[in-house]
Protein backbone atom coordinates (compact mmCIF):
# COMPACT_ATOMS: atom_id res chain seq x y z
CA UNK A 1 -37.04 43.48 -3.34
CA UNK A 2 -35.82 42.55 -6.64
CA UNK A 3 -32.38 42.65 -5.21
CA UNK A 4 -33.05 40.12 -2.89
CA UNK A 5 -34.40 37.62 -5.35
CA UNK A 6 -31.69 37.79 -7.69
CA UNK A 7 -29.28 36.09 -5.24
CA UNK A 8 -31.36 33.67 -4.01
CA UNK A 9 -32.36 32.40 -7.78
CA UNK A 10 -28.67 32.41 -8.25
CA UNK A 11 -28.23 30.06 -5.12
CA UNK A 12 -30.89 27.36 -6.31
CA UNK A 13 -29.42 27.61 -9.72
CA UNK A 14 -25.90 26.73 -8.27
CA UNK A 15 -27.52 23.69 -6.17
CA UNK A 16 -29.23 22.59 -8.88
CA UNK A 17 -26.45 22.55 -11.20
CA UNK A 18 -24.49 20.42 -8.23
CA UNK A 19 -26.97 18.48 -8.05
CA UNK A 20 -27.09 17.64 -11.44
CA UNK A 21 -23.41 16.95 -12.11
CA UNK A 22 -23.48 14.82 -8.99
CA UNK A 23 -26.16 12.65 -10.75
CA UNK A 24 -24.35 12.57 -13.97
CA UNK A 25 -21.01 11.70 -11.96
CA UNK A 26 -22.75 8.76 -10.59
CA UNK A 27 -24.30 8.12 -13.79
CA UNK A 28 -20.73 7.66 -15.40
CA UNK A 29 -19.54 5.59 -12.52
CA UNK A 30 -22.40 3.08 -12.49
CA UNK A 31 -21.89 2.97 -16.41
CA UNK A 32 -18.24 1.94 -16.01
CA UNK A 33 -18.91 -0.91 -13.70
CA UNK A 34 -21.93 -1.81 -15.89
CA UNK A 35 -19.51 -1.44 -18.42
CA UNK A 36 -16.84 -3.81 -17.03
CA UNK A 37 -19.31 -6.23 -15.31
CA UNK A 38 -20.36 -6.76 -18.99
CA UNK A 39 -16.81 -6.95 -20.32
CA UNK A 40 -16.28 -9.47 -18.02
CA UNK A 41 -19.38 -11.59 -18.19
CA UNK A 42 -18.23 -11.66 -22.76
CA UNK A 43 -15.10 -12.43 -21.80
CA UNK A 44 -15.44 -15.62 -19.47
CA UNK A 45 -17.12 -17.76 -21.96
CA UNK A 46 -14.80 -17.14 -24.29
CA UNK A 47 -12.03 -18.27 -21.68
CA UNK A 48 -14.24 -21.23 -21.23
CA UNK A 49 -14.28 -22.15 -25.00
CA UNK A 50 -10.57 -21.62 -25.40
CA UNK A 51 -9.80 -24.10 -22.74
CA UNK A 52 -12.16 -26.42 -24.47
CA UNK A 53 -10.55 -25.86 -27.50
CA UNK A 54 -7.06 -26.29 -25.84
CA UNK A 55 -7.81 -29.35 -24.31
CA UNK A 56 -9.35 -31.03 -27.62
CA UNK A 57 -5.58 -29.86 -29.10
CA UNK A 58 -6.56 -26.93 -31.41
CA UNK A 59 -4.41 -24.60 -30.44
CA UNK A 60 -4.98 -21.99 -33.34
CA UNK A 61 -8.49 -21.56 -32.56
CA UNK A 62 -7.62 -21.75 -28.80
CA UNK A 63 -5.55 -18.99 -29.64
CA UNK A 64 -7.34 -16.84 -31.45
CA UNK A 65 -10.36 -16.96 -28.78
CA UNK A 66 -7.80 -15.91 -26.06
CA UNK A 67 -6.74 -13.25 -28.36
CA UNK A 68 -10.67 -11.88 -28.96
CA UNK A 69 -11.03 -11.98 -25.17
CA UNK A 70 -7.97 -9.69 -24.42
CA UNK A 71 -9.03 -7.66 -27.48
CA UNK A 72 -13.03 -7.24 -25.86
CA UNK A 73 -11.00 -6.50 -22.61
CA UNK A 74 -7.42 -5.54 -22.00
CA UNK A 75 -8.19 -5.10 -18.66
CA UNK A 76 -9.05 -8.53 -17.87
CA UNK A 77 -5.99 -10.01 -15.66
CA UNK A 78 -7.77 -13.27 -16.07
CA UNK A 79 -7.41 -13.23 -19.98
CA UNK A 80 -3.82 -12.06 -20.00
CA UNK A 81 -2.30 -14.83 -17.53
CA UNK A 82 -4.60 -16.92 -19.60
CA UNK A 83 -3.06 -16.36 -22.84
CA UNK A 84 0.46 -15.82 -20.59
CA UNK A 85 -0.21 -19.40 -19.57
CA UNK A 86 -1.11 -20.73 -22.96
CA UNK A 87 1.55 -19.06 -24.88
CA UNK A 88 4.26 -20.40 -22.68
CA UNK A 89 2.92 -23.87 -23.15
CA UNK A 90 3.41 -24.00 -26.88
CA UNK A 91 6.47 -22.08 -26.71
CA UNK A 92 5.87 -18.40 -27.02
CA UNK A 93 7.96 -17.60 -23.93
CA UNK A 94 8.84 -13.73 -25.48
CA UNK A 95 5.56 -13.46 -25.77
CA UNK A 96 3.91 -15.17 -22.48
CA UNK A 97 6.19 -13.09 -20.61
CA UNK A 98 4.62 -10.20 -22.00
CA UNK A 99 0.95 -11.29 -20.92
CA UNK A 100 2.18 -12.21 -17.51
CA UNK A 101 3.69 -8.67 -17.14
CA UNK A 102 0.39 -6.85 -18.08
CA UNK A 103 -1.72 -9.63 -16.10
CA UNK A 104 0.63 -9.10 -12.69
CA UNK A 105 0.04 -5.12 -12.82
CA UNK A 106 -3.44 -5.31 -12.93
CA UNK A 107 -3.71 -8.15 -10.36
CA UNK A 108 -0.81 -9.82 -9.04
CA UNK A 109 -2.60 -13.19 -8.37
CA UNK A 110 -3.73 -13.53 -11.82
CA UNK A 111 -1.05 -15.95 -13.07
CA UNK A 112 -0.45 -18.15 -10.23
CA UNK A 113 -4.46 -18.95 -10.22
CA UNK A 114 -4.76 -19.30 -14.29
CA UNK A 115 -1.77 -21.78 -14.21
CA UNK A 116 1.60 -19.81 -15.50
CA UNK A 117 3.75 -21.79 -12.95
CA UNK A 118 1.47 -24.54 -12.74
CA UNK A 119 0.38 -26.45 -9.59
CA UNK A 120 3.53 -24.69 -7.84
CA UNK A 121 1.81 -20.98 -7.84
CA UNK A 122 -1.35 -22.53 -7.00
CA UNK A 123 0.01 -24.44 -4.04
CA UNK A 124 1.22 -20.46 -2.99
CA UNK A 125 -2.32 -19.13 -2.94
CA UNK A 126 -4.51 -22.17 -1.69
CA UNK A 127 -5.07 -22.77 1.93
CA UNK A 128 -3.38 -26.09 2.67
CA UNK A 129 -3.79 -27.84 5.68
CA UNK A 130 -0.51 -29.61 5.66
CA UNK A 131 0.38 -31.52 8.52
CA UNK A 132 -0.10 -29.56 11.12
CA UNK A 133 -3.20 -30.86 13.09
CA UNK A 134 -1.52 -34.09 13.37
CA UNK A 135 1.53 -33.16 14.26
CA UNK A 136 1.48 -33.13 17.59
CA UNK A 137 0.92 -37.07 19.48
CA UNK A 138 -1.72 -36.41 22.31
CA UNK A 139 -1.08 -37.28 26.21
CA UNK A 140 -3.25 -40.88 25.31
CA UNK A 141 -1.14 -41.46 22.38
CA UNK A 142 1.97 -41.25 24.55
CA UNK A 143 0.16 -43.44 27.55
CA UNK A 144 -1.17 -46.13 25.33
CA UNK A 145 2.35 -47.45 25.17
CA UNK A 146 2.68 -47.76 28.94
CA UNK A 147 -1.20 -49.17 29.47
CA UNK A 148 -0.37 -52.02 26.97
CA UNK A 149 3.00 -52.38 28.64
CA UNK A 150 1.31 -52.82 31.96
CA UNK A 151 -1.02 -55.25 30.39
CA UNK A 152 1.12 -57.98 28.94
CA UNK A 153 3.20 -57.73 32.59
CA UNK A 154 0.45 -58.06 34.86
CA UNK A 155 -1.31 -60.90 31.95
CA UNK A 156 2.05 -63.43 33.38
CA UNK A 157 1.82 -62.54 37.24
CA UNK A 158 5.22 -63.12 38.32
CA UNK A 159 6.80 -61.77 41.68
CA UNK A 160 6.76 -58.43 40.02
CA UNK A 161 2.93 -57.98 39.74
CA UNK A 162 3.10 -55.34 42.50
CA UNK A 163 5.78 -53.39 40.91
CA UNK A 164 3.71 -52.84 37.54
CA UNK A 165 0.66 -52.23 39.66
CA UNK A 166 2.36 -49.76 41.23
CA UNK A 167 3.46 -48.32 37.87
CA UNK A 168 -0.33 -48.28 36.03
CA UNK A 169 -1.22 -46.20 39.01
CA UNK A 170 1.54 -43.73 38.71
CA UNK A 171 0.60 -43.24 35.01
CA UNK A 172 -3.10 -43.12 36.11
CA UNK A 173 -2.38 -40.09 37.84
CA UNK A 174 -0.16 -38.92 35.27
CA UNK A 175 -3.31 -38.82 33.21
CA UNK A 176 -5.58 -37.30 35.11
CA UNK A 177 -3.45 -34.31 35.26
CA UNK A 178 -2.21 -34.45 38.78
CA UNK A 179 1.56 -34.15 37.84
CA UNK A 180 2.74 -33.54 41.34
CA UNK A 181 1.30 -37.17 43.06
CA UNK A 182 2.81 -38.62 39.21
CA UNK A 183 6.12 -37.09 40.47
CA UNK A 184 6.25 -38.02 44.02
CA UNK A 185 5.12 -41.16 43.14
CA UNK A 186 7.57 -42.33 40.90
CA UNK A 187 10.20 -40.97 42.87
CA UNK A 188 9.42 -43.21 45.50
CA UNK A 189 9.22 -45.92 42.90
CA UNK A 190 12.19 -45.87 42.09
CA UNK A 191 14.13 -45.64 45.57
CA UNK A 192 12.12 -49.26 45.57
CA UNK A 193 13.15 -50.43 42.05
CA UNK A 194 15.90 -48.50 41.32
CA UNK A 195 16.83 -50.55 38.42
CA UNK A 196 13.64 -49.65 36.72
CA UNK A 197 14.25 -48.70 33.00
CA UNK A 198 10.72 -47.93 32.43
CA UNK A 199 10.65 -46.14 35.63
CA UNK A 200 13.24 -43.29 34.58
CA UNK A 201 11.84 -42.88 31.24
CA UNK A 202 8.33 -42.55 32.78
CA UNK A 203 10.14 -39.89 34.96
CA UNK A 204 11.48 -38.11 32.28
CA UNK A 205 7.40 -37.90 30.87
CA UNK A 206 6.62 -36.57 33.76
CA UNK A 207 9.41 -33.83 33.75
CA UNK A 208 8.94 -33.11 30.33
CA UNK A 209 5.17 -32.30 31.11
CA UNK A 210 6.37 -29.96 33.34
CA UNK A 211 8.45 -28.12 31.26
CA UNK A 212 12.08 -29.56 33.10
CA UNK A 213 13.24 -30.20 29.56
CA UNK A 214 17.18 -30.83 31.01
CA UNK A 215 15.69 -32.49 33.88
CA UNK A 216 13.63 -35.00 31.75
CA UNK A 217 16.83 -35.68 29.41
CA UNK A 218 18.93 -37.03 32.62
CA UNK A 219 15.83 -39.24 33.06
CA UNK A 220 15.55 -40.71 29.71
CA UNK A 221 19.46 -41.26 29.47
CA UNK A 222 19.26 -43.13 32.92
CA UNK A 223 16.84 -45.38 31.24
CA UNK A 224 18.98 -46.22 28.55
CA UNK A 225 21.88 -46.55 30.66
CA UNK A 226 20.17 -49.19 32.71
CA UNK A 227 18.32 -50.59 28.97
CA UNK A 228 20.33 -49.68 26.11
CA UNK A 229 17.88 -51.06 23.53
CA UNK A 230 15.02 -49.25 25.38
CA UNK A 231 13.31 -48.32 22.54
CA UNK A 232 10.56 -46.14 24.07
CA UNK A 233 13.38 -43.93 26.06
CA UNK A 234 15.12 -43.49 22.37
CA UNK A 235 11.94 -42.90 21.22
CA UNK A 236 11.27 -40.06 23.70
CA UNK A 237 14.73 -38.75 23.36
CA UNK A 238 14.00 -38.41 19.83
CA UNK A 239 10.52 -36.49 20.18
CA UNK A 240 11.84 -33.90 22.93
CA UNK A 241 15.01 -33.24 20.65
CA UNK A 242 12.97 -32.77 17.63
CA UNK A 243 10.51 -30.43 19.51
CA UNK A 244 13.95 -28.30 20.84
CA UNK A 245 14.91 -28.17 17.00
CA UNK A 246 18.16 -30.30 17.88
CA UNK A 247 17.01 -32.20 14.38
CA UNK A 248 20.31 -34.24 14.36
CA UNK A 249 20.13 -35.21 17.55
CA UNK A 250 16.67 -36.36 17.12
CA UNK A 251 17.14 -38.11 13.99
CA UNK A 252 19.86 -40.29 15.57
CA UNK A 253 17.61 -41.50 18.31
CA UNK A 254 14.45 -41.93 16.20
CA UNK A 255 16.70 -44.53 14.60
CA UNK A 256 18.02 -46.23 17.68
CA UNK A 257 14.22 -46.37 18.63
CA UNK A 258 13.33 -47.45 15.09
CA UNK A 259 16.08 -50.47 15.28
CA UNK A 260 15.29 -51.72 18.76
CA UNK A 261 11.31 -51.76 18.65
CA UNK A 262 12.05 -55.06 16.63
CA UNK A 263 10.18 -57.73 18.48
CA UNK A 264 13.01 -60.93 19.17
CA UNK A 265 10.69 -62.91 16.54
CA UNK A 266 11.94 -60.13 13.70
CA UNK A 267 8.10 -58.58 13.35
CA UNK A 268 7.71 -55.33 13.84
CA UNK A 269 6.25 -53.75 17.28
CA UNK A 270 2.98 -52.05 16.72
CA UNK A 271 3.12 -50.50 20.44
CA UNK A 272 5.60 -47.81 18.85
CA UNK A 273 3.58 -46.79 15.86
CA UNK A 274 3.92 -43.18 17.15
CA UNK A 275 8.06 -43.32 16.47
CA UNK A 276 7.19 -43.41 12.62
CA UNK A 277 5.24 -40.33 13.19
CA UNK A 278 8.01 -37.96 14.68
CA UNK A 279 9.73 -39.81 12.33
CA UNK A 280 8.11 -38.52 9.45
CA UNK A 281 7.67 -35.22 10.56
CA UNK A 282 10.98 -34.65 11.61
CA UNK A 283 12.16 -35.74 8.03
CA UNK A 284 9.61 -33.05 6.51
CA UNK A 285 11.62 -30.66 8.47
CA UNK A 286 14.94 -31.45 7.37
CA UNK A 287 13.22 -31.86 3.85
CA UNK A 288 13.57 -34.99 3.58
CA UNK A 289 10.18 -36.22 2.02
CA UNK A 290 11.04 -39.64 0.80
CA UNK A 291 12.30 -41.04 4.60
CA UNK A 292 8.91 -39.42 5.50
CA UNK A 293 6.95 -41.00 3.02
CA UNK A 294 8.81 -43.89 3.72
CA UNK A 295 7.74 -43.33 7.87
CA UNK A 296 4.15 -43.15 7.05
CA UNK A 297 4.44 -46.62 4.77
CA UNK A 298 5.90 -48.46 7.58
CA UNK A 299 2.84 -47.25 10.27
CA UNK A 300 0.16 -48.33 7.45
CA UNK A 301 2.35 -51.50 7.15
CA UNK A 302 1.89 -52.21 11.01
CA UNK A 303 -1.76 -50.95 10.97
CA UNK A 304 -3.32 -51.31 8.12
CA UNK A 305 -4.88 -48.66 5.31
CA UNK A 306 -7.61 -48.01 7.37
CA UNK A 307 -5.35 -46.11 9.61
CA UNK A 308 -6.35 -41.78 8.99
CA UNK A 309 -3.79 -40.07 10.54
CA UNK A 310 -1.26 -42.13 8.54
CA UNK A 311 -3.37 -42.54 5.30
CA UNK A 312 -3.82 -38.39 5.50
CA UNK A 313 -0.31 -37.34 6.47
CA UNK A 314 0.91 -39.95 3.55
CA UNK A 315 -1.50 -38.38 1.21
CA UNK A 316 -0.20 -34.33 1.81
CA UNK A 317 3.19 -35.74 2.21
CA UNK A 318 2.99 -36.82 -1.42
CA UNK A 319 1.37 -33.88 -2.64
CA UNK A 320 4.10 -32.07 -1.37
CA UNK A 321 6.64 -34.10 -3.29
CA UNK A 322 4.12 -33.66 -6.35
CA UNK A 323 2.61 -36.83 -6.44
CA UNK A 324 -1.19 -35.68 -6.75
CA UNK A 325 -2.41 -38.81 -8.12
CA UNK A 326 -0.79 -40.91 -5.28
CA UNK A 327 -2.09 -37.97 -2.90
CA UNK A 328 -5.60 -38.50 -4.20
CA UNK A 329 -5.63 -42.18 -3.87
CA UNK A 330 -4.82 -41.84 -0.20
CA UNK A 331 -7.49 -39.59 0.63
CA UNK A 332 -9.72 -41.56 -1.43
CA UNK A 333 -9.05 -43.92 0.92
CA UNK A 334 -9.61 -41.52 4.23
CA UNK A 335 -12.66 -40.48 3.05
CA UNK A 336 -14.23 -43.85 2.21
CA UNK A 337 -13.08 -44.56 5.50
CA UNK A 338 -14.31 -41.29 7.42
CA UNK A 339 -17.07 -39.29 5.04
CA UNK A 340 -18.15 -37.25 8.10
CA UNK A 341 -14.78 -35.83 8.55
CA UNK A 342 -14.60 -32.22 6.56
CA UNK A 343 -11.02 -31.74 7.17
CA UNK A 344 -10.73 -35.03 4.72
CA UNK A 345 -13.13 -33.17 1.97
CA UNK A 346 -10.91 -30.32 2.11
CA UNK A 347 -7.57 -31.46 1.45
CA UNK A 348 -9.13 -33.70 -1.36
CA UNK A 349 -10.51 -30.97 -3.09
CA UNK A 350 -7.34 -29.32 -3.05
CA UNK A 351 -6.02 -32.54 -4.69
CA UNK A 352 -8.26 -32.74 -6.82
CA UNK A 353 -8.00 -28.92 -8.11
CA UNK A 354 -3.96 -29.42 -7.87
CA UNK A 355 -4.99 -32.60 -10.37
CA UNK A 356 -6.72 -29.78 -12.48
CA UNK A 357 -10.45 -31.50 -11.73
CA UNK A 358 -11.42 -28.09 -10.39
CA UNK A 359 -15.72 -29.49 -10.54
CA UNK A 360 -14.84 -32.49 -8.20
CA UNK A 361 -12.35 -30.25 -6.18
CA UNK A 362 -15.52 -27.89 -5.58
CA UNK A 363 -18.03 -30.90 -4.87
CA UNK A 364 -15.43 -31.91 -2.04
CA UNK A 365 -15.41 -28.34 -1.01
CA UNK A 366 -19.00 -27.96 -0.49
CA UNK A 367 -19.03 -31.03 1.23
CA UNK A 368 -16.28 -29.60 3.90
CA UNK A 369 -18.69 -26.50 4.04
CA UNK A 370 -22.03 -28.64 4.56
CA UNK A 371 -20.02 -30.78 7.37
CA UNK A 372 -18.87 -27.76 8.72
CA UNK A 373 -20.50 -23.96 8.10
CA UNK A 374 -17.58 -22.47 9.23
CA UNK A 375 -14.82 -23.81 7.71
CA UNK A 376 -13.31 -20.87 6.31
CA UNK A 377 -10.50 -22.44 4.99
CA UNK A 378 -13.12 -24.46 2.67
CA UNK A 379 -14.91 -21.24 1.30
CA UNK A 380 -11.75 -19.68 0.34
CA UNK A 381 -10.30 -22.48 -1.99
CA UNK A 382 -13.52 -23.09 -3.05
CA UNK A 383 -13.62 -19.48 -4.21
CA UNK A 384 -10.40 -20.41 -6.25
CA UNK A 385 -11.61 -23.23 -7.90
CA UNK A 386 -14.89 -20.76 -8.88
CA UNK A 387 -12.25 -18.54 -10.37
CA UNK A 388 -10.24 -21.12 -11.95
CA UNK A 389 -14.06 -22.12 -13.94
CA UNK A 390 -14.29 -18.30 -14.71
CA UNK A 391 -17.42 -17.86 -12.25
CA UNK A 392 -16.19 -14.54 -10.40
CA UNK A 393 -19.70 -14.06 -8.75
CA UNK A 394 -19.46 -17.60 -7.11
CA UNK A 395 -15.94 -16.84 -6.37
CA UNK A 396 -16.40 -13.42 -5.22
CA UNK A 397 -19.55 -14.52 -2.80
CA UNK A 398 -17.15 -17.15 -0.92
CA UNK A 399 -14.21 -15.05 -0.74
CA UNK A 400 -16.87 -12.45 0.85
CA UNK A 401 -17.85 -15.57 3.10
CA UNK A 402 -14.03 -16.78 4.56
CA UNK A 403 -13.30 -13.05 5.31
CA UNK A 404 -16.63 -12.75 7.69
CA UNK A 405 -15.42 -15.86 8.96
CA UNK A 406 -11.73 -14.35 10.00
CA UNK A 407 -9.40 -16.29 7.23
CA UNK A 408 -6.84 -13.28 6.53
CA UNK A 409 -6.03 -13.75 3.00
CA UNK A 410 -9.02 -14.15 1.62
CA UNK A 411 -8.95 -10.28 1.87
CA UNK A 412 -5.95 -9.80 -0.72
CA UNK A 413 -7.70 -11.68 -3.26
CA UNK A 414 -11.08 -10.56 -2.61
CA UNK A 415 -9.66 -7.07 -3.60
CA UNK A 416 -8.14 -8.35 -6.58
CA UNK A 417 -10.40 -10.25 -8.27
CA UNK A 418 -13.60 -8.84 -6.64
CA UNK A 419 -13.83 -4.87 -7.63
CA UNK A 420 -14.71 -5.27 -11.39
């Protein structure tokens, strides 16, 4: 019998003892993060104080608090591209180099968030809208052109009423989608007015909706052949060239369209607003920033600074040429304008944080987020601008936040600057 027991008192010993170092295992574990949850909540308001104490000019004491915060924690990427970034301002390049090292192999994002290259490695890591959800001129921002053109024709009746009433109903149909009564139509149209100018570029709309791209080029060139100074055929030449990448091509007739929308009294013609827009963006494609900034000026010239889409695209085009202030004043602008429209709140704050106002910057993005719950792009910069303040556990809740909501890289820095 005694036998027996001795084995099975060996057993529970053995689980026990398992037991035991499990607990102690966990015990050490929870003590490290404890540990570097702590090292990180002594370090951040000493981060905080040196960038007081930077921006009131003493840098001595601004540098001696960086250097107590990398001496509390060496681990703290957020210290090192801090003192990286500080040391390279006043000249300690050897030296800033250094920090930046050590900061980029514990977390690679470190430095371009805590300023080493400036607003340049923060533009890399924020989510910025750009251009892009104006970029492309709806099917009503096309037709408005040919409604207002129908307009002032059928205002002066003249033997020709019936042709332009003819016309308004081909683009009717245009609009309501039904491309093949749009085609047949104007195809009969034009065995009746053959020497229609408008009629062949409306053509070429049509063919271009269709996806006839070489089709719809031999219709706008027909126009122009019958109205050489046919600005809205240039003008459609331009846009289907610059959507086929033929930039040259479309730059030349974007300025045959820009030159011959001229009214005969010398003012300019605001039915062809939209040609400054392709304008623009094509010039942002070829890099050419200025000409676009120059584009946008001339549409806010025609329509006044009440105009968004031009006030907005203005504003990120000179953000992108690093005008932030210029930037700001624009949106400014939008949003006294539009203050329901989130979008607007977002790419101010991301002005404002580029301006290094990181408070306002996150007052603009929890407006975006109040206006719109799910704007993931919103919670993610916000989550920067936490960081940039040194408040990880606000930063680290909306990174958490813009991942459930599907933004992609708001899982790189989550892991970064998220796992103590």
């Amino acid at each position: 019998m005694k036998k027996i027991l001795i084995p099975i008192f060996l057993l529970c010993f053995f689980l026990i003892e398992a037991s035991a170092q499990t607990r102690r295992m966990d015990n050490v574990a929870a003590e490290r993060t404890y540990t570097a949850q702590n090292q990180t909540e002594t370090v951040q308001p000493l981060l905080l104080e040196a960038t007081r104490l930077f921006r009131m000019t003493d840098f001595e004491e601004a540098l001696n608090t960086l250097d107590n915060a990398v001496a509390q924690n060496p681990n703290s990427a957020e210290a090192l591209a801090s003192r990286a970034r500080f040391k390279k301002i006043i000249g300690m390049e050897t030296q800033a180099e250094a920090d930046k090292r050590k900061a980029d192999q514990i977390n690679p994002y470190a430095a371009s968030i805590y300023g080493y290259y400036g607003s340049v490695g923060l533009l890399k890591v924020l989510a910025v809208e750009s251009t892009l959800a104006i970029e492309k001129l709806t099917d009503y921002d096309n037709l408005n052109y040919y409604y207002r053109l129908v307009d002032r024709k059928l205002a002066k009746p003249r033997k020709n009423a019936i042709q332009w009433d003819k016309f308004e109903n081909i683009v009717l149909d245009f609009e309501n989608g039904d491309l093949a009564a749009a085609r047949t139509q104007i195809d009969k149209y034009l065995i009746e007015y053959p020497t229609s100018s408008k009629g062949y570029d409306f053509k070429g709309v049509i063919l271009k909706k269709e996806g006839k791209i070489k089709e719809a080029k031999t219709a706008f060139d027909k126009a122009i052949e019958l109205n050489p100074k046919a600005a809205i055929s240039f003008y459609n030449l331009g846009q289907l060239e610059r959507q086929r990448k033929n930039y040259a091509a479309a730059e030349e007739y974007l300025n045959k369209a820009d030159e011959f929308h001229l009214r005969k009294s010398g003012r300019l013609d605001n039915t062809l607003t939209k040609i400054y827009f392709d304008k623009a963006l094509l010039m942002k494609q070829l890099g050419k920033t200025e000409e676009a900034l120059e584009a946008y000026n001339r549409i806010i010239e025609l329509e006044g600074d009440t105009h968004m889409e031009a006030l907005v695209n203005r504003g990120l085009t000179k953000e992108m040429m690093g005008d932030f202030a210029g930037a700001k004043a624009d949106l400014d602008r939008a949003v006294e304008e539009f203050p329901e429209d989130g979008n607007l709140h977002r790419n101010r704050g991301s002005i404002n944080l580029l301006l290094g106002r990181s408070r306002n910057a996150i007052d603009d993005y929890s407006q975006a987020i109040k206006l719109n719950g799910d704007d993931a792009e919103a919670y993610y910069n916000r989550a920067i601008a936490f960081l940039i303040i040194f408040d990880k556990i606000s930063a680290c809740s909306d990174f958490q936040k813009s991942m459930e909501l599907g933004y992609g890289p708001a899982i790189e820095l989550e892991k970064n600057f998220c796992t103590w």
